[in-house]
N, C-alpha and C. Protein backbone atom coordinates (compact mmCIF):
# COMPACT_ATOMS: atom_id res chain seq x y z
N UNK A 1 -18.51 -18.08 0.87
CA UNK A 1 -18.66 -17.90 2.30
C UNK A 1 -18.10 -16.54 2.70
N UNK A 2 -19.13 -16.13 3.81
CA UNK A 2 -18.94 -14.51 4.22
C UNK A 2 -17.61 -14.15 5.50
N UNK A 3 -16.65 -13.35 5.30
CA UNK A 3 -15.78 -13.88 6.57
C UNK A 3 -14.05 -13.79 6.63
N UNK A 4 -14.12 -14.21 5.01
CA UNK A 4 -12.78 -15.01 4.68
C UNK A 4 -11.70 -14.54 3.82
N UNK A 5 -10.46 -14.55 4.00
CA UNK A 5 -9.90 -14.30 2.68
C UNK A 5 -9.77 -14.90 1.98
N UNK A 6 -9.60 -13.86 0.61
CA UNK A 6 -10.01 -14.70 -1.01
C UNK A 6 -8.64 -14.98 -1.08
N UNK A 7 -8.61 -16.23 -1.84
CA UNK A 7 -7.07 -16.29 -2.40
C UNK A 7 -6.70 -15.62 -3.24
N UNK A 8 -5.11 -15.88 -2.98
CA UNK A 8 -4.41 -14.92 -4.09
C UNK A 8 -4.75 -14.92 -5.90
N UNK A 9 -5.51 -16.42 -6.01
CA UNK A 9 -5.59 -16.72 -7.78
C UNK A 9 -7.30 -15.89 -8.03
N UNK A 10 -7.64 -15.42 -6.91
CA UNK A 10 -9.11 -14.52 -6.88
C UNK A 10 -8.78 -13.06 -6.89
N UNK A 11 -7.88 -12.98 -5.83
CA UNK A 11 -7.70 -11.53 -5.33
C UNK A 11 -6.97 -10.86 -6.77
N UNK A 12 -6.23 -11.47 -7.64
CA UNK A 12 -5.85 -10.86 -8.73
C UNK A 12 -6.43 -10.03 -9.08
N UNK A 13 -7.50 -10.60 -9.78
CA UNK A 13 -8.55 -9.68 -10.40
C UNK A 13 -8.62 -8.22 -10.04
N UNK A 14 -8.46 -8.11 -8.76
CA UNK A 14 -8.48 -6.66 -7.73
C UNK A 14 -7.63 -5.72 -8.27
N UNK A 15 -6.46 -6.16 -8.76
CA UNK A 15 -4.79 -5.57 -8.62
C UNK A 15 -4.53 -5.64 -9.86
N UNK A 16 -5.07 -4.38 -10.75
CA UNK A 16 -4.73 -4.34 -12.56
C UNK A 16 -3.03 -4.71 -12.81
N UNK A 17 -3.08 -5.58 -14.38
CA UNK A 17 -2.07 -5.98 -14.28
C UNK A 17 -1.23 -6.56 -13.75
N UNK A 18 -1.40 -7.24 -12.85
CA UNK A 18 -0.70 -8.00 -11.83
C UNK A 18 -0.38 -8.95 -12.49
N UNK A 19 0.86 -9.65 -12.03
CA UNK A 19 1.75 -10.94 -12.71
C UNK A 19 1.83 -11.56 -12.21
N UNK A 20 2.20 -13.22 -12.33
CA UNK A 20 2.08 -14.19 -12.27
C UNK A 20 2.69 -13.91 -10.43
N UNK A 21 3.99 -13.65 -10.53
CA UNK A 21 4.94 -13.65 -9.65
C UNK A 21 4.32 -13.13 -8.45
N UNK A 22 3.44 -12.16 -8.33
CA UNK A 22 2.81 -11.43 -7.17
C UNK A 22 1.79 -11.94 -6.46
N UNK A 23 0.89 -12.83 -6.81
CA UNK A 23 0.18 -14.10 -6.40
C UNK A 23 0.45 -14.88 -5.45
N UNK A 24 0.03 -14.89 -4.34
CA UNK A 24 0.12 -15.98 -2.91
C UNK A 24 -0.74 -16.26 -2.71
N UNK A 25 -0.60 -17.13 -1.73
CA UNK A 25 -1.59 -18.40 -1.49
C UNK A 25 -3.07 -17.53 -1.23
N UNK A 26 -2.77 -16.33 -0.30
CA UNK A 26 -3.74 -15.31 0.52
C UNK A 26 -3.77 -14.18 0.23
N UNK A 27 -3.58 -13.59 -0.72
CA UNK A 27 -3.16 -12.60 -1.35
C UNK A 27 -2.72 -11.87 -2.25
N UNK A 28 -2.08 -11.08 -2.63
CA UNK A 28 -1.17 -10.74 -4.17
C UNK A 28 -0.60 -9.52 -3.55
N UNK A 29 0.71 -9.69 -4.00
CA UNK A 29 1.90 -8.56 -3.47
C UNK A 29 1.80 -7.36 -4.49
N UNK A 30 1.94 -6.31 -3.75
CA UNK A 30 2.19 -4.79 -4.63
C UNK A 30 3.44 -4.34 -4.56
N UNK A 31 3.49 -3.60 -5.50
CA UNK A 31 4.95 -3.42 -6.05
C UNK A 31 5.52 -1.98 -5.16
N UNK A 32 6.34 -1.63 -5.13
CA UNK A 32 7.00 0.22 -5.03
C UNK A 32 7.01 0.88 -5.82
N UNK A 33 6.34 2.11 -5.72
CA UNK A 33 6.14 2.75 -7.12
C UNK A 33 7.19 4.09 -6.97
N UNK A 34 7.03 4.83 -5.84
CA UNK A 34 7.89 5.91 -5.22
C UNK A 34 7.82 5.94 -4.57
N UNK A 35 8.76 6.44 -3.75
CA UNK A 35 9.37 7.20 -2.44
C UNK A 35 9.10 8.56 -2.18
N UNK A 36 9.19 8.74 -1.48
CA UNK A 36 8.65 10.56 -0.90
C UNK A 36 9.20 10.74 0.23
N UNK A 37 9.96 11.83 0.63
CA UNK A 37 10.54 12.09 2.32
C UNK A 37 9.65 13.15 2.55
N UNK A 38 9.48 13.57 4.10
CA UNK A 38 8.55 14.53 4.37
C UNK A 38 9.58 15.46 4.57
N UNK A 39 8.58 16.83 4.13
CA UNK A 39 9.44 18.01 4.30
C UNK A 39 8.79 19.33 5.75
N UNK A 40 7.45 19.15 6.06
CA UNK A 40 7.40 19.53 7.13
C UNK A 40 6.10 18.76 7.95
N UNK A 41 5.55 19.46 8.90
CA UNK A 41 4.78 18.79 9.45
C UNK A 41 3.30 18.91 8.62
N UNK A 42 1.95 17.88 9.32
CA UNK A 42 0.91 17.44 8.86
C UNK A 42 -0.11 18.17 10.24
N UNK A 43 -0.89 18.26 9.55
CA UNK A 43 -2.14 18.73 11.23
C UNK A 43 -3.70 18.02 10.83
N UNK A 44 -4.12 17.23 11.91
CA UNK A 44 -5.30 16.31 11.73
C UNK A 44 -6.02 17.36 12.99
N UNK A 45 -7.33 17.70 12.44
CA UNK A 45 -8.08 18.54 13.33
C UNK A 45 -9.46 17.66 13.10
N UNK A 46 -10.52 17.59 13.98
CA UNK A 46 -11.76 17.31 14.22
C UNK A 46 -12.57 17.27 12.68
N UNK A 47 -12.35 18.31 11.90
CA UNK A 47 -13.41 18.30 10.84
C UNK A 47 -12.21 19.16 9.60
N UNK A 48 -11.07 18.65 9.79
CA UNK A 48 -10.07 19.09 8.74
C UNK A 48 -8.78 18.48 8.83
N UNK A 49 -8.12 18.34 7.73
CA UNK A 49 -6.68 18.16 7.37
C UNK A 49 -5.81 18.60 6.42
N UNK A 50 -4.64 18.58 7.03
CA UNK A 50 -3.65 19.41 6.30
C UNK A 50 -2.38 18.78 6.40
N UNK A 51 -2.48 17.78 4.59
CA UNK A 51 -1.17 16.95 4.53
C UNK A 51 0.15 17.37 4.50
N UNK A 52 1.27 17.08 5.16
CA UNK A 52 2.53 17.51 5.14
C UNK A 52 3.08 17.29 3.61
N UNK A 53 3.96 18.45 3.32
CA UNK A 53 4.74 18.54 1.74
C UNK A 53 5.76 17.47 1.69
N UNK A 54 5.15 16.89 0.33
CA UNK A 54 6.54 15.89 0.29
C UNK A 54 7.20 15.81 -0.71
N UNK A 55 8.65 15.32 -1.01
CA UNK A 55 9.48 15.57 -2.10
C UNK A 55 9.80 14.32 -2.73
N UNK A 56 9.86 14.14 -3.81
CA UNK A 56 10.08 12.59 -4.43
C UNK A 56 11.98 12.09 -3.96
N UNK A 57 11.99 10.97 -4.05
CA UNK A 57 13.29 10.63 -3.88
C UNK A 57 14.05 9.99 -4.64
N UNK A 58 14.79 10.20 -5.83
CA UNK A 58 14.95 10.00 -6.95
C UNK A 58 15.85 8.72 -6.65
N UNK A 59 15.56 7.31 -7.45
CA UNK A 59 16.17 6.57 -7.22
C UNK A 59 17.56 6.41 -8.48
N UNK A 60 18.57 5.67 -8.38
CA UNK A 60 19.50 5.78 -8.81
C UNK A 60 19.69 4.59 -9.67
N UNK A 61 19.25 4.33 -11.00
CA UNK A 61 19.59 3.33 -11.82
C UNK A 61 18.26 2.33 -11.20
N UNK A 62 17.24 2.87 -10.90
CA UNK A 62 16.08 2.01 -10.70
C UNK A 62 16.03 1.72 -8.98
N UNK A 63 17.26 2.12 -8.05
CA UNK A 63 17.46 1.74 -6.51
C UNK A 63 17.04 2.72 -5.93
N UNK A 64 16.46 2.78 -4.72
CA UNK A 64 16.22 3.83 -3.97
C UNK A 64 17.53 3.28 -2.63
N UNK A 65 18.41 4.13 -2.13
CA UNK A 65 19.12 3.97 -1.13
C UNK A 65 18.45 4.87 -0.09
N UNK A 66 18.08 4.24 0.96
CA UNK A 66 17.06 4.99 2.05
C UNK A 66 18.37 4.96 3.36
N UNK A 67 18.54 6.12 3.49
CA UNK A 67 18.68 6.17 5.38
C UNK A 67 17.55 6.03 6.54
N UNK A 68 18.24 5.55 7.60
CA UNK A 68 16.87 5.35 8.63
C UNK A 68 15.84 6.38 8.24
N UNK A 69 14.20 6.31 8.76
CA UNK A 69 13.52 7.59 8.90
C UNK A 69 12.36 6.86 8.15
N UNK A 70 11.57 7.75 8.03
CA UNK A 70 9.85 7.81 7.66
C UNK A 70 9.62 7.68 6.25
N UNK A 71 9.12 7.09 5.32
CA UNK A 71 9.16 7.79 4.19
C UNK A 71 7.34 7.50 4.22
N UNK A 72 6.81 7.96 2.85
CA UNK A 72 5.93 8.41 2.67
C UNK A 72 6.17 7.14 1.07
N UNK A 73 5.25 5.95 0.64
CA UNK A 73 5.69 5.21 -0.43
C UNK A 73 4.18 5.35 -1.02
N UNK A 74 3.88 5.34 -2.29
CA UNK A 74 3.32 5.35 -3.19
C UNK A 74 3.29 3.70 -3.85
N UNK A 75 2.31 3.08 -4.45
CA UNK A 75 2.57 1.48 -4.73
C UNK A 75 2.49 2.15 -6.43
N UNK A 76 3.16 0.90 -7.31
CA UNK A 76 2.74 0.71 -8.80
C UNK A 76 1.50 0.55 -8.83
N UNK A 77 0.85 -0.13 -8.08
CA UNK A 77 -0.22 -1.27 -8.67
C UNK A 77 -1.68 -0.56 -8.33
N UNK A 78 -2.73 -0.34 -9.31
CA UNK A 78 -3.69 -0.09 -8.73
C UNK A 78 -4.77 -0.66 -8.37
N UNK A 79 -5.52 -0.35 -7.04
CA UNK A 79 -6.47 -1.83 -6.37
C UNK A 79 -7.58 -1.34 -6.79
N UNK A 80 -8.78 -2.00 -6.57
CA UNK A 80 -10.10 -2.09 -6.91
C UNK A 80 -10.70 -3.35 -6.13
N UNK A 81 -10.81 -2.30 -4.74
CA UNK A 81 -11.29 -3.35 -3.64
C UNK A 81 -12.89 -3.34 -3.67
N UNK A 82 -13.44 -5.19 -3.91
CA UNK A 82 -14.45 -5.31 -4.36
C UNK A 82 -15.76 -4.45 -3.30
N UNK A 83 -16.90 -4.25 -3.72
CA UNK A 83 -18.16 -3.82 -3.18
C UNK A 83 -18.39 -4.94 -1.86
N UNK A 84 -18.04 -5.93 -1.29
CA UNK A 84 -18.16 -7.04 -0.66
C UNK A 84 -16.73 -7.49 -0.07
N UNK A 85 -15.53 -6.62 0.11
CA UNK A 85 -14.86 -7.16 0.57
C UNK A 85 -13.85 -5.54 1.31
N UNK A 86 -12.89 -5.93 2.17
CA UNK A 86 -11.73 -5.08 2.47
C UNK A 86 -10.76 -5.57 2.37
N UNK A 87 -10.00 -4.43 2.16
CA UNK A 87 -8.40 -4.92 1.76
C UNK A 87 -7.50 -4.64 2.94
N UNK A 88 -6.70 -5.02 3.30
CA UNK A 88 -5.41 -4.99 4.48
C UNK A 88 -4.58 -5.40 4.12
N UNK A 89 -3.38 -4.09 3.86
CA UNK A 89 -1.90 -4.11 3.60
C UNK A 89 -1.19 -4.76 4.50
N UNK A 90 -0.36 -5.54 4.15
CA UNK A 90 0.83 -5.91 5.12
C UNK A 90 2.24 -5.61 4.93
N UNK A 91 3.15 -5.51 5.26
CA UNK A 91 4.93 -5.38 4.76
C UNK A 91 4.87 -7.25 4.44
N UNK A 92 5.85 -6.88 3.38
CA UNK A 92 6.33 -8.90 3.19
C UNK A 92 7.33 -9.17 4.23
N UNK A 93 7.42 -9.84 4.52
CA UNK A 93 8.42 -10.98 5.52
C UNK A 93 9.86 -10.37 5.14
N UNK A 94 10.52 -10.47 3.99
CA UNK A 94 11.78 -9.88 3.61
C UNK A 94 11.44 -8.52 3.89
N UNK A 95 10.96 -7.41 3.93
CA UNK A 95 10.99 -5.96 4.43
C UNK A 95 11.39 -6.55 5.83
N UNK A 96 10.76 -6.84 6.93
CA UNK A 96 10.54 -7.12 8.08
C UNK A 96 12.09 -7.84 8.68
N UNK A 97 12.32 -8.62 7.51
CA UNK A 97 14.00 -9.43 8.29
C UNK A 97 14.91 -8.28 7.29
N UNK A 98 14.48 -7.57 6.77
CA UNK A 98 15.86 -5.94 6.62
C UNK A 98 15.35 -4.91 7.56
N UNK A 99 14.61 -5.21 8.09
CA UNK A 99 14.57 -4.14 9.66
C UNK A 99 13.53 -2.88 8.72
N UNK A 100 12.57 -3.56 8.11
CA UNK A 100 11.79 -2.09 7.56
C UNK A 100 10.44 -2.32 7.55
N UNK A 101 9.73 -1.69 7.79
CA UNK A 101 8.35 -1.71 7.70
C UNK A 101 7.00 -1.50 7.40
N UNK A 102 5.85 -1.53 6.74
CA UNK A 102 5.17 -0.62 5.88
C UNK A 102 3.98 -0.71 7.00
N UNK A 103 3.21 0.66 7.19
CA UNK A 103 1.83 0.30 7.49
C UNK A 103 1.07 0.91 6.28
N UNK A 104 -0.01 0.52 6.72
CA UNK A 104 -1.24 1.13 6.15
C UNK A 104 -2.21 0.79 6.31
N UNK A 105 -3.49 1.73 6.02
CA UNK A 105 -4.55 1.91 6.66
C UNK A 105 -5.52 1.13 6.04
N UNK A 106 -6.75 0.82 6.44
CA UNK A 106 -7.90 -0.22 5.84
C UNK A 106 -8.13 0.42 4.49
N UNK A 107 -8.40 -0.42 3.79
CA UNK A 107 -8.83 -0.10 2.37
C UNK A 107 -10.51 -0.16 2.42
N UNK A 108 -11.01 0.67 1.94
CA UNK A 108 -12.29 0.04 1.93
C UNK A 108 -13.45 -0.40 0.94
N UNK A 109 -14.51 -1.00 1.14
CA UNK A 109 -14.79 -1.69 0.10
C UNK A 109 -15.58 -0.17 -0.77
N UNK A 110 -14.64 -0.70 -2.25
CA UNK A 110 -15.55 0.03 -3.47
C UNK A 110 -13.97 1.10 -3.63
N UNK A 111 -12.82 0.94 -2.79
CA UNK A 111 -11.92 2.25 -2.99
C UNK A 111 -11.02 2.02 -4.13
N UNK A 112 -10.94 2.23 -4.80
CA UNK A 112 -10.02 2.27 -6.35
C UNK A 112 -8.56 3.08 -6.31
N UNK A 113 -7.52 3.23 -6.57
CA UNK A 113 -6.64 4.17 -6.65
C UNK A 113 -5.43 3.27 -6.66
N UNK A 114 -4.13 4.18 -6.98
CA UNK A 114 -2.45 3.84 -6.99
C UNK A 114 -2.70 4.37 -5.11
N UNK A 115 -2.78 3.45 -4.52
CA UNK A 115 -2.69 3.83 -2.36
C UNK A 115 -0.86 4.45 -2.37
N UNK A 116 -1.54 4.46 -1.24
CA UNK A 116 -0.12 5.19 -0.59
C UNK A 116 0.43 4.50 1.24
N UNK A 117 1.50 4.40 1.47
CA UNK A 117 1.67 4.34 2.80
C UNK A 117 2.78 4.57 3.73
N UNK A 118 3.00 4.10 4.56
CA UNK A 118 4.19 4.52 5.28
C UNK A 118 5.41 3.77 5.56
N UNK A 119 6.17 3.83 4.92
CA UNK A 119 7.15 3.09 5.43
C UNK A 119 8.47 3.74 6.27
N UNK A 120 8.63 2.73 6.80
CA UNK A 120 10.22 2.98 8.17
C UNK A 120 10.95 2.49 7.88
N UNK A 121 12.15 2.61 7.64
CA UNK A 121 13.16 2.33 7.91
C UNK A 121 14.15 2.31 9.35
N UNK A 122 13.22 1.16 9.53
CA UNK A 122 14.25 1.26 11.04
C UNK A 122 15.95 0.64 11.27
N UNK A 123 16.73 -0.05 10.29
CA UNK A 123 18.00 -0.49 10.21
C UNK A 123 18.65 0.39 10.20
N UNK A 124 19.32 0.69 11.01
CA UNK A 124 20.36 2.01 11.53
C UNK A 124 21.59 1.94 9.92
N UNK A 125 21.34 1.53 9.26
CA UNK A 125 22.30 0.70 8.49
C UNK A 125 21.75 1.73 6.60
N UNK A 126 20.70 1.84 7.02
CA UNK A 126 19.62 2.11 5.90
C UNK A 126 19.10 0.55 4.95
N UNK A 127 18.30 1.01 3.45
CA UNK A 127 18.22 -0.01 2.92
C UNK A 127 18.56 0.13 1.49
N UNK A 128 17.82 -0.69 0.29
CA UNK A 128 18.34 -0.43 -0.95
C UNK A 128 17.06 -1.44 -1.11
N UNK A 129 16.20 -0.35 -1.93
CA UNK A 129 14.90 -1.07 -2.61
C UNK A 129 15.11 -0.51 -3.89
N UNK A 130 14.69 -1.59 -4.99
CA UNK A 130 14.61 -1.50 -6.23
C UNK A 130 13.14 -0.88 -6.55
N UNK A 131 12.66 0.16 -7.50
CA UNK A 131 12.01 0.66 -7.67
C UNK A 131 10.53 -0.63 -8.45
N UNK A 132 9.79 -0.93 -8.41
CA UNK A 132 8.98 -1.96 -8.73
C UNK A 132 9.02 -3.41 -8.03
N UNK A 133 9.66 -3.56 -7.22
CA UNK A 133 9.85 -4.37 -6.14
C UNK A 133 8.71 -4.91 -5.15
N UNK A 134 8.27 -6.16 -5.11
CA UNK A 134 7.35 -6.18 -4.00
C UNK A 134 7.47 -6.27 -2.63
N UNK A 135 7.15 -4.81 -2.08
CA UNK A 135 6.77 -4.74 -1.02
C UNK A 135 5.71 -4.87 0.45
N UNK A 136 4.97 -4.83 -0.33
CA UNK A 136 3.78 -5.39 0.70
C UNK A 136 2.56 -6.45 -0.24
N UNK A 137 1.74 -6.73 0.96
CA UNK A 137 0.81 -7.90 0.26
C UNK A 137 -0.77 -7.32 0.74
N UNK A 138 -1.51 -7.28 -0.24
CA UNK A 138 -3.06 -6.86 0.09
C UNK A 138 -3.51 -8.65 -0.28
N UNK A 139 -4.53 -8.37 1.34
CA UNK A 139 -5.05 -9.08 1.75
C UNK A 139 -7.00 -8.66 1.39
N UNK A 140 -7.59 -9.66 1.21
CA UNK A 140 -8.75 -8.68 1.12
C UNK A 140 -9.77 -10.19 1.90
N UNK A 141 -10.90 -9.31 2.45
CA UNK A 141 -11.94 -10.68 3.36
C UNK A 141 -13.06 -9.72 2.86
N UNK A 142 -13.98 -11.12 2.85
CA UNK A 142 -15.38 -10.90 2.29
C UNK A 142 -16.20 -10.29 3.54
N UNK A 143 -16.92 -9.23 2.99
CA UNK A 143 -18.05 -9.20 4.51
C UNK A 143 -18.97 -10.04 4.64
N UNK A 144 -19.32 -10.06 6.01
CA UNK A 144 -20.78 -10.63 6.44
C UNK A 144 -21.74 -10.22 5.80
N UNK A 145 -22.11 -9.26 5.37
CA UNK A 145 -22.50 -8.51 4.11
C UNK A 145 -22.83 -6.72 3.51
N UNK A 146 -23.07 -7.35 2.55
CA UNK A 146 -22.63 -5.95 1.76
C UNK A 146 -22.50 -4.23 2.95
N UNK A 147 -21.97 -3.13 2.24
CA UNK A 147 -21.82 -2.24 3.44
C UNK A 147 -22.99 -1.21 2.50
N UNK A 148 -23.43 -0.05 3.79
CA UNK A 148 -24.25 0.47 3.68
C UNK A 148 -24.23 1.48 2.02
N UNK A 149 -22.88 1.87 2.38
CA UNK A 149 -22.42 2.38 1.21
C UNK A 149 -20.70 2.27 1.08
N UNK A 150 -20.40 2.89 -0.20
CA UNK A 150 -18.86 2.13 -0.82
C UNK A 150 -18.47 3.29 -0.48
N UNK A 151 -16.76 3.23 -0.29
CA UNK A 151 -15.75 4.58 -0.53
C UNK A 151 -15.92 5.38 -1.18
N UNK A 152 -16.30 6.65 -0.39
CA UNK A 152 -16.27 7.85 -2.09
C UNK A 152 -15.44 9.05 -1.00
N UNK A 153 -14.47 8.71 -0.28
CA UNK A 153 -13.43 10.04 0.49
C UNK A 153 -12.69 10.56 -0.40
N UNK A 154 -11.90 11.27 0.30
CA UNK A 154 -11.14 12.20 -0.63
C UNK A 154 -9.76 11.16 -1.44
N UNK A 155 -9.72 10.55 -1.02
CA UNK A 155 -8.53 9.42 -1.81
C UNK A 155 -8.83 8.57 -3.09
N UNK A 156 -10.34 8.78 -2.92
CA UNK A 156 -11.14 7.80 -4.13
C UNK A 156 -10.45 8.17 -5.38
N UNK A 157 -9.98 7.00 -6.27
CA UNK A 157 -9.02 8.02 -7.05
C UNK A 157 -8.01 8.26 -7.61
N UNK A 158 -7.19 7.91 -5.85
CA UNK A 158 -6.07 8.68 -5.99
C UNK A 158 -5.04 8.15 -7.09
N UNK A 159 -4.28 9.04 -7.52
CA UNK A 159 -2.70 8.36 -7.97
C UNK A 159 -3.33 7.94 -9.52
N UNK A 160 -4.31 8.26 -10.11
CA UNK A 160 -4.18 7.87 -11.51
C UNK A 160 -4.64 8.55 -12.46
């Protein structure tokens, strides 16, 4: 049926290598692969872009210790969102009750790559993420049907 999300014992397949442990009912969780802080600004123009420089953030015995602020996260895991479906990142529930947050943008169907997204740290407090850790959960729903054509942007790709 056209509409719906696949479960997590389907959606595997999507998410190379994925383990037992990352599997939900609606989904399958992705891991943290790196951290990145931004070092200056980004400019989005009409028919161009120009990504801001970013610096890795070296974690310490496998931990990343984050102060409040923006980071820029990279996942382990790489997706392979089907020809018939989209994917939608979420933050897990534990990010969310440590005061932190991930977005990210639609995946789309046919896009392959190690994604990337944004996370906040909003706990005035900072946090302490373990480097391979699951942080967010891709969600993926079937279309009504197939799309005209698959992802081929500049991200197609990315990260591997």
């Amino acid at each position: 049926m056209q509409g719906l999300a696949v479960p997590g014992h389907v959606a595997r397949s999507y998410i190379k290598d994925s383990r037992d442990e990352q599997v939900q009912p609606a989904g399958v969780d992705i891991r943290l692969g790196e951290v990145m802080e931004f070092l200056n600004d980004g400019e989005l123009r009409a028919t161009s872009k120009r990504l801001p420089d970013v610096r890795s953030v070296r974690p310490v015995n496998g931990l990343y210790r984050l102060q409040p602020g923006a980071y820029k996260v990279r996942f382990l895991d790489v997706v392979s969102v089907p020809p018939d479906a989209v994917g939608i990142c979420y933050p897990r529930s534990t990010l969310l009750r440590m005061g932190i947050t991930i977005s990210c943008a639609v995946w789309d169907p046919g896009y392959m790559g190690r994604g990337e997204a944004l996370m906040i740290v909003a706990n005035p407090h900072g946090a302490v993420i373990e480097q391979g850790a699951r942080v967010a959960q891709m969600v993926f729903i079937r279309l009504e049907s197939r799309p005209s054509s698959l992802y081929s942007g500049s991200y197609q790709g990315e990260n591997l």
